[in-house]
Protein backbone atom coordinates (compact mmCIF):
# COMPACT_ATOMS: atom_id res chain seq x y z
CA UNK A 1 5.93 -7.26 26.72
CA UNK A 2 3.10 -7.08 24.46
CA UNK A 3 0.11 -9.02 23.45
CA UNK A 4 1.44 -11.47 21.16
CA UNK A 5 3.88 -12.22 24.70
CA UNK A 6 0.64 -13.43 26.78
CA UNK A 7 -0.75 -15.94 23.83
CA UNK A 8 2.89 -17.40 23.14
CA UNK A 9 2.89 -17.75 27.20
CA UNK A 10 -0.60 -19.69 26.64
CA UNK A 11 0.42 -21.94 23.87
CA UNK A 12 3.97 -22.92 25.80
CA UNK A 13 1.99 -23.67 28.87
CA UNK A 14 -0.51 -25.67 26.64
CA UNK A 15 1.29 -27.07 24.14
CA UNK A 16 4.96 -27.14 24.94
CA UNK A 17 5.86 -29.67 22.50
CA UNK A 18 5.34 -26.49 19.73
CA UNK A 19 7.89 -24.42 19.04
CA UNK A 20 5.62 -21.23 18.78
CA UNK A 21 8.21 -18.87 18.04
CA UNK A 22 7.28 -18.28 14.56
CA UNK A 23 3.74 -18.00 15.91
CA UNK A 24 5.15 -14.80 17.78
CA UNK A 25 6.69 -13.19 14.95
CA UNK A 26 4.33 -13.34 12.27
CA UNK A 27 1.37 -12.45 15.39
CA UNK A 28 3.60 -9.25 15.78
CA UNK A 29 3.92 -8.55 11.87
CA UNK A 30 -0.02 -8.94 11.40
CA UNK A 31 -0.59 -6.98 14.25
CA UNK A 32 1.79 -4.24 13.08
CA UNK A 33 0.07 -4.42 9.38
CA UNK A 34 -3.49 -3.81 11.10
CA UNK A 35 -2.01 -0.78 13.25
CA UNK A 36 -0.53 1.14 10.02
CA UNK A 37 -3.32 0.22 8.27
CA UNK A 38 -5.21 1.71 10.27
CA UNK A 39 -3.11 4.82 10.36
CA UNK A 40 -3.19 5.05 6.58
CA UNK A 41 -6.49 5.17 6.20
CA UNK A 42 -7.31 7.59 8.44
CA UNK A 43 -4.49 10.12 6.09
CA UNK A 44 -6.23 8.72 3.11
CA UNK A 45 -9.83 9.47 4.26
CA UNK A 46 -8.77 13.28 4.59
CA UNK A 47 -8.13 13.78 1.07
CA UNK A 48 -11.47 11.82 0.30
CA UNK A 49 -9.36 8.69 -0.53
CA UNK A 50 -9.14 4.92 0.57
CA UNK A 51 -5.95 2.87 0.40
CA UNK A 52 -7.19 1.57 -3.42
CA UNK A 53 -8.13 4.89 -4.87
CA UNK A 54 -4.74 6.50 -2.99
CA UNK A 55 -3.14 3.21 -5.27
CA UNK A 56 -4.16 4.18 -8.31
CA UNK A 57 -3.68 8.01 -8.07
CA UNK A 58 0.05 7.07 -6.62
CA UNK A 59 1.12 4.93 -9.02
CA UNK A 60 0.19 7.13 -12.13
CA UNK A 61 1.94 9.91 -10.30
CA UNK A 62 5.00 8.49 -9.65
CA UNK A 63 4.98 7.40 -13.27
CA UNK A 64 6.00 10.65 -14.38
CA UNK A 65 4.57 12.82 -16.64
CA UNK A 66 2.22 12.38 -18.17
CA UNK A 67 1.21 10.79 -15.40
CA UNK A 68 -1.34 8.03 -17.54
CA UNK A 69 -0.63 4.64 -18.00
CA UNK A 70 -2.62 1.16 -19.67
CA UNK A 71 -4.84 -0.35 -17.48
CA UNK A 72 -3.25 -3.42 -18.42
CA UNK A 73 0.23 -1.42 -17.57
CA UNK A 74 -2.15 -0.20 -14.22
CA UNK A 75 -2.72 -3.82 -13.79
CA UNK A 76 0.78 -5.15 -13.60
CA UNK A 77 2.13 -2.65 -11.73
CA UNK A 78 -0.29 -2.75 -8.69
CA UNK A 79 -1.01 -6.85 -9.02
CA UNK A 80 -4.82 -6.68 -9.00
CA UNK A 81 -7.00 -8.20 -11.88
CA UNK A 82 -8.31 -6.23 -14.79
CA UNK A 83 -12.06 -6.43 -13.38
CA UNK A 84 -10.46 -5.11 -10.11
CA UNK A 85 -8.63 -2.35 -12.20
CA UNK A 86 -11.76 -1.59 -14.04
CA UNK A 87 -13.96 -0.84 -11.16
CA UNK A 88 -11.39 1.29 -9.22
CA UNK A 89 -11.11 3.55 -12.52
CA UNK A 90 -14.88 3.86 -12.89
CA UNK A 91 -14.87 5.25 -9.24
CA UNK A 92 -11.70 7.21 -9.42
CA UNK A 93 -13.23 9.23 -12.89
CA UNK A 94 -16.48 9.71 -11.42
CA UNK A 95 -15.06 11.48 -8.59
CA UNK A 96 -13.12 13.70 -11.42
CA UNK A 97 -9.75 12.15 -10.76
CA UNK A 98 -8.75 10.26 -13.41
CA UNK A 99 -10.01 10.32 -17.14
CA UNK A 100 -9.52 8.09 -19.66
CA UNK A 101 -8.51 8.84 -22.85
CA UNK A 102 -7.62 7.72 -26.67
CA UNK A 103 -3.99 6.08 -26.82
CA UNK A 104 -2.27 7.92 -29.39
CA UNK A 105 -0.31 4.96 -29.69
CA UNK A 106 -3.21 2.63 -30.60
CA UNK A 107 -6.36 4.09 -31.06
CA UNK A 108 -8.15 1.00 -30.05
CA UNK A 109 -7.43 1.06 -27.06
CA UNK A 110 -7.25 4.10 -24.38
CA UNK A 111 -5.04 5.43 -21.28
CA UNK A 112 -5.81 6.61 -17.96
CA UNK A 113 -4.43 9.23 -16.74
CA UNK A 114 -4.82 12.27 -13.79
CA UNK A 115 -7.21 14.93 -13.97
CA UNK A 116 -5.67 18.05 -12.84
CA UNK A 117 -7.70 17.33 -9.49
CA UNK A 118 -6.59 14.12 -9.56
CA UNK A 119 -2.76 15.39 -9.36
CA UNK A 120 -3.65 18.09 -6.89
CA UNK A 121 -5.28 15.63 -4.53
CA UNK A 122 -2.42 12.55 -4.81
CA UNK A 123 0.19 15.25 -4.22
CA UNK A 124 -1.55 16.37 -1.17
CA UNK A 125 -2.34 13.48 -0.21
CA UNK A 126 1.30 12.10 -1.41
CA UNK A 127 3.01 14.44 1.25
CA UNK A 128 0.26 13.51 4.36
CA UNK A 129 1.03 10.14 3.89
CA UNK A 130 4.69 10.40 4.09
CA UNK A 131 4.36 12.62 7.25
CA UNK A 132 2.23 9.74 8.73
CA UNK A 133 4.70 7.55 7.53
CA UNK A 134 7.22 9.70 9.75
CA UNK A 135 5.20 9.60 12.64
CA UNK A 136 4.81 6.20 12.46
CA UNK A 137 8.19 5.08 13.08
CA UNK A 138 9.85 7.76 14.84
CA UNK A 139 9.36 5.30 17.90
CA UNK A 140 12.48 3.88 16.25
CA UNK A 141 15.86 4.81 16.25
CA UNK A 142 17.22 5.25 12.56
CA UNK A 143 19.36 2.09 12.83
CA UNK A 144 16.51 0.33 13.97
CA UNK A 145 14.54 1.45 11.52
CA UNK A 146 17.58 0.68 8.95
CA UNK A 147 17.88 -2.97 10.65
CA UNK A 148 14.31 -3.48 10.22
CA UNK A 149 13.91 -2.40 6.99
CA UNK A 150 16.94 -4.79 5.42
CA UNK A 151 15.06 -7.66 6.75
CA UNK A 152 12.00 -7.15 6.15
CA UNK A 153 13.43 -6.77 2.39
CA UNK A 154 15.04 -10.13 2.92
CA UNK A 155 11.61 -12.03 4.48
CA UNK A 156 9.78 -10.57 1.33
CA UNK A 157 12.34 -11.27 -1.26
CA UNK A 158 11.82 -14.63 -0.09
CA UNK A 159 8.65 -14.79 -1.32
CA UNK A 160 8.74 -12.66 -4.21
CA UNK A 161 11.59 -14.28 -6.00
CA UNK A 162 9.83 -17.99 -5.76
């Protein structure tokens, strides 16, 4: 049993005209979110990151090289605004992660792209975060973990095709 057990228990003995059974499941997927977010951060903080500026750095690595991208192509990509964007770059290049440079494709507008710190930290970083990752759900047998993962793909599909 675990936590989310004791406050379905509650609500049935309170309110048994509810079926609180989705109640339970999305309890345990928030709870489960907070836990690994928790764990995250903590590998993030090590390499002088937080789960935005570990974003960022990610996704223009695993662009390819060279590693730079829009903002607007930033943007889309990660689903945050432009202002949100904006202020996430300013911090990452004052930190000398990111720069921003001239697109040689359109010189009026510019690309961002990883400092040579910037790709030493995110593939640091990169490989601690997979480990955690790891160590995170070895609790899980890898057809659990196989089970899980198909439908969690199928709850989220669910919302992302609408």
């Amino acid at each position: 049993m675990d936590r989310v057990d004791d406050i379905l228990a509650q609500w049935n003995r309170e309110r048994p005209d509810l079926d609180v059974a989705p109640m339970g499941l999305i309890g345990r997927l928030n709870r489960v979110s907070q836990h690994l977010g928790r764990e995250m951060e903590k590998t993030f903080a090590a390499h002088g990151l937080n789960y935005a500026s570990f974003d960022v750095l990610a996704t223009l690595r695993r662009s390819g090289a060279p590693y730079a991208l829009s903002p607007g192509d930033l943007s889309a990509t990660m689903m945050i605004t432009s202002g949100t964007m904006t202020n996430r770059v300013d911090q990452l290049e004052k930190a000398g992660l990111v720069e921003r440079r001239l697109n040689p494709d359109d010189r009026r507008s510019f690309i961002v792209s990883l400092t040579e710190k910037g790709f030493a930290t995110i593939d640091a970083a990169v490989t601690d975060h997979v480990a955690t990752q790891s160590r995170i759900v070895e609790m899980l047998a890898p057809e659990e973990r196989a089970v899980l993962g198909a439908l969690l793909s199928k709850f989220l599909v669910g919302f992302e095709s609408a």
